[in-house]
C-alpha atoms as a PDB file:
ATOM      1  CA  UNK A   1      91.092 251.675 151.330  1.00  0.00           C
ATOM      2  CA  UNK A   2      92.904 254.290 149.303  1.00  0.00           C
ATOM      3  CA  UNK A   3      91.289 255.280 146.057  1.00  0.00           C
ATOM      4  CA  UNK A   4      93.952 252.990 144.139  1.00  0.00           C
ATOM      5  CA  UNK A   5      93.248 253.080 139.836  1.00  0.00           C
ATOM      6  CA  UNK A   6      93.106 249.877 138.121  1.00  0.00           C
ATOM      7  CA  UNK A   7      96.256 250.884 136.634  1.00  0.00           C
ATOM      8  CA  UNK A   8      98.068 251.057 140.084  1.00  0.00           C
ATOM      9  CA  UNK A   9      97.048 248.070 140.901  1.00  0.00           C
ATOM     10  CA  UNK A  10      98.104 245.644 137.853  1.00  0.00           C
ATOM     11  CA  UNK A  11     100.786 247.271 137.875  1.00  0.00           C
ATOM     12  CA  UNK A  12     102.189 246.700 141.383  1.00  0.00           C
ATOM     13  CA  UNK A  13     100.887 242.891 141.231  1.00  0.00           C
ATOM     14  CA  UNK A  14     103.085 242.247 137.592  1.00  0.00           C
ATOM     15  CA  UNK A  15     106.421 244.484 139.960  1.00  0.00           C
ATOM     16  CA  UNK A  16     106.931 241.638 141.710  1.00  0.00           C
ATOM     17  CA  UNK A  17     107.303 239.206 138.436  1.00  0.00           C
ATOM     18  CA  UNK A  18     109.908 242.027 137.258  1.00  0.00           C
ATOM     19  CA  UNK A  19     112.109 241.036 139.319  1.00  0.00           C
ATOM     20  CA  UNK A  20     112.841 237.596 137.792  1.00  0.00           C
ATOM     21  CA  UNK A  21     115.457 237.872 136.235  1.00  0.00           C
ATOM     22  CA  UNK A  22     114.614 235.179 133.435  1.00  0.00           C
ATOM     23  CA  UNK A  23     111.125 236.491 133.083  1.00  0.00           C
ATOM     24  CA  UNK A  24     110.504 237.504 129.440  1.00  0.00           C
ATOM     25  CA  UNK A  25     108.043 240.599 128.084  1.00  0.00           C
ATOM     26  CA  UNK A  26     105.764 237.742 126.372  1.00  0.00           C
ATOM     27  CA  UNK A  27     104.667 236.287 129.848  1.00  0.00           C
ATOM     28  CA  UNK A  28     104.561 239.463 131.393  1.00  0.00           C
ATOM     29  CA  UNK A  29     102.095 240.551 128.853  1.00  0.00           C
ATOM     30  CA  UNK A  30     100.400 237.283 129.590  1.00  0.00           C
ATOM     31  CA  UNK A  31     100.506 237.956 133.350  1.00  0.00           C
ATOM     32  CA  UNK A  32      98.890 241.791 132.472  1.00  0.00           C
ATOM     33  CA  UNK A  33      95.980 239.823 130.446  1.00  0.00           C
ATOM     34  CA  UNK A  34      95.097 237.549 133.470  1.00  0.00           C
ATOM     35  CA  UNK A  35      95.574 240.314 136.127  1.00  0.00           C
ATOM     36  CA  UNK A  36      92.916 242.352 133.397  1.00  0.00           C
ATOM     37  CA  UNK A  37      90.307 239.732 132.971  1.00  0.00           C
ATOM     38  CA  UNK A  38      90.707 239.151 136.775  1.00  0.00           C
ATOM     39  CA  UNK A  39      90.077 242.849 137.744  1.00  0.00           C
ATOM     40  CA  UNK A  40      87.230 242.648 135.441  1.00  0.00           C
ATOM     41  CA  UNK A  41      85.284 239.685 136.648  1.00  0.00           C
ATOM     42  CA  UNK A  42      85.826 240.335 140.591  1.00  0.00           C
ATOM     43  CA  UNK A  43      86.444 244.193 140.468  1.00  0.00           C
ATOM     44  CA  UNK A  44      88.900 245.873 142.581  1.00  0.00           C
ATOM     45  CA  UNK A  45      88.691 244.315 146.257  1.00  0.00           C
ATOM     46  CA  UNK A  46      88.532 240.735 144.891  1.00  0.00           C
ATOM     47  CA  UNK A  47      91.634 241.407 142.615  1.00  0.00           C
ATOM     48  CA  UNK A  48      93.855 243.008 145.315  1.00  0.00           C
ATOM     49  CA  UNK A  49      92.774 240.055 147.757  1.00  0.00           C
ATOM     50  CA  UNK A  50      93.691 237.193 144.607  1.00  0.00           C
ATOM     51  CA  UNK A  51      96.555 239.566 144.248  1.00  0.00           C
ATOM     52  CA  UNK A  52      97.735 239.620 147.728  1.00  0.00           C
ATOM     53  CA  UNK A  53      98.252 243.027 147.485  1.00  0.00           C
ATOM     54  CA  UNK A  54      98.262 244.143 151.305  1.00  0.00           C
ATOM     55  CA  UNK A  55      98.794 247.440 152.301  1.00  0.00           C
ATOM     56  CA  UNK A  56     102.447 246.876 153.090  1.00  0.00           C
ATOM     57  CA  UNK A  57     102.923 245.119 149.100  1.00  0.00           C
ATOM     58  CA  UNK A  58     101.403 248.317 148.264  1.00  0.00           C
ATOM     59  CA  UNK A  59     104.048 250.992 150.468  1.00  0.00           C
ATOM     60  CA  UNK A  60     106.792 248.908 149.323  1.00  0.00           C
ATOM     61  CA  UNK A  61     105.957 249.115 145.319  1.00  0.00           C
ATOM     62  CA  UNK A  62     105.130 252.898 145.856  1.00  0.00           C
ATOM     63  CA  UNK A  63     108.395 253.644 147.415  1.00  0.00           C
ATOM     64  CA  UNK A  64     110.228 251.119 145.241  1.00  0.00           C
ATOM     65  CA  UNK A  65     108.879 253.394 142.206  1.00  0.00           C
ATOM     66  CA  UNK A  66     109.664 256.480 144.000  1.00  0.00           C
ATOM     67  CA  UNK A  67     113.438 256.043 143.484  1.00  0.00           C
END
């Protein structure tokens, strides 16, 4: 597995709640505190499973952020 931060990781599972269009900065922030407490309790291989954040989730955000 690549050597992926925490930081990466939240952040590409809350991209694909950005694109809701009626999603709201309050339940993001809500989403980022559960994605958090999740990292914490089941570290970073149990989060990206929960996550379902599969190697092609993760070339997709990474190019997505690219542009």
């Amino acid at each position: 597995m690549a050597g992926y931060t925490r930081e990466f990781l939240i952040d590409a599972y809350l991209w694909r709640f950005t694109k809701i269009p009626s999603i709201t900065i309050e339940k993001l922030l809500g989403l980022e505190e559960i994605a958090n407490k999740t990292y914490d309790t089941y570290g970073k291989d149990k989060f990206r499973d929960y996550a379902s954040l599969d190697a092609e989730y993760l070339r997709n955000y990474k190019a997505d952020i690219k542009r």
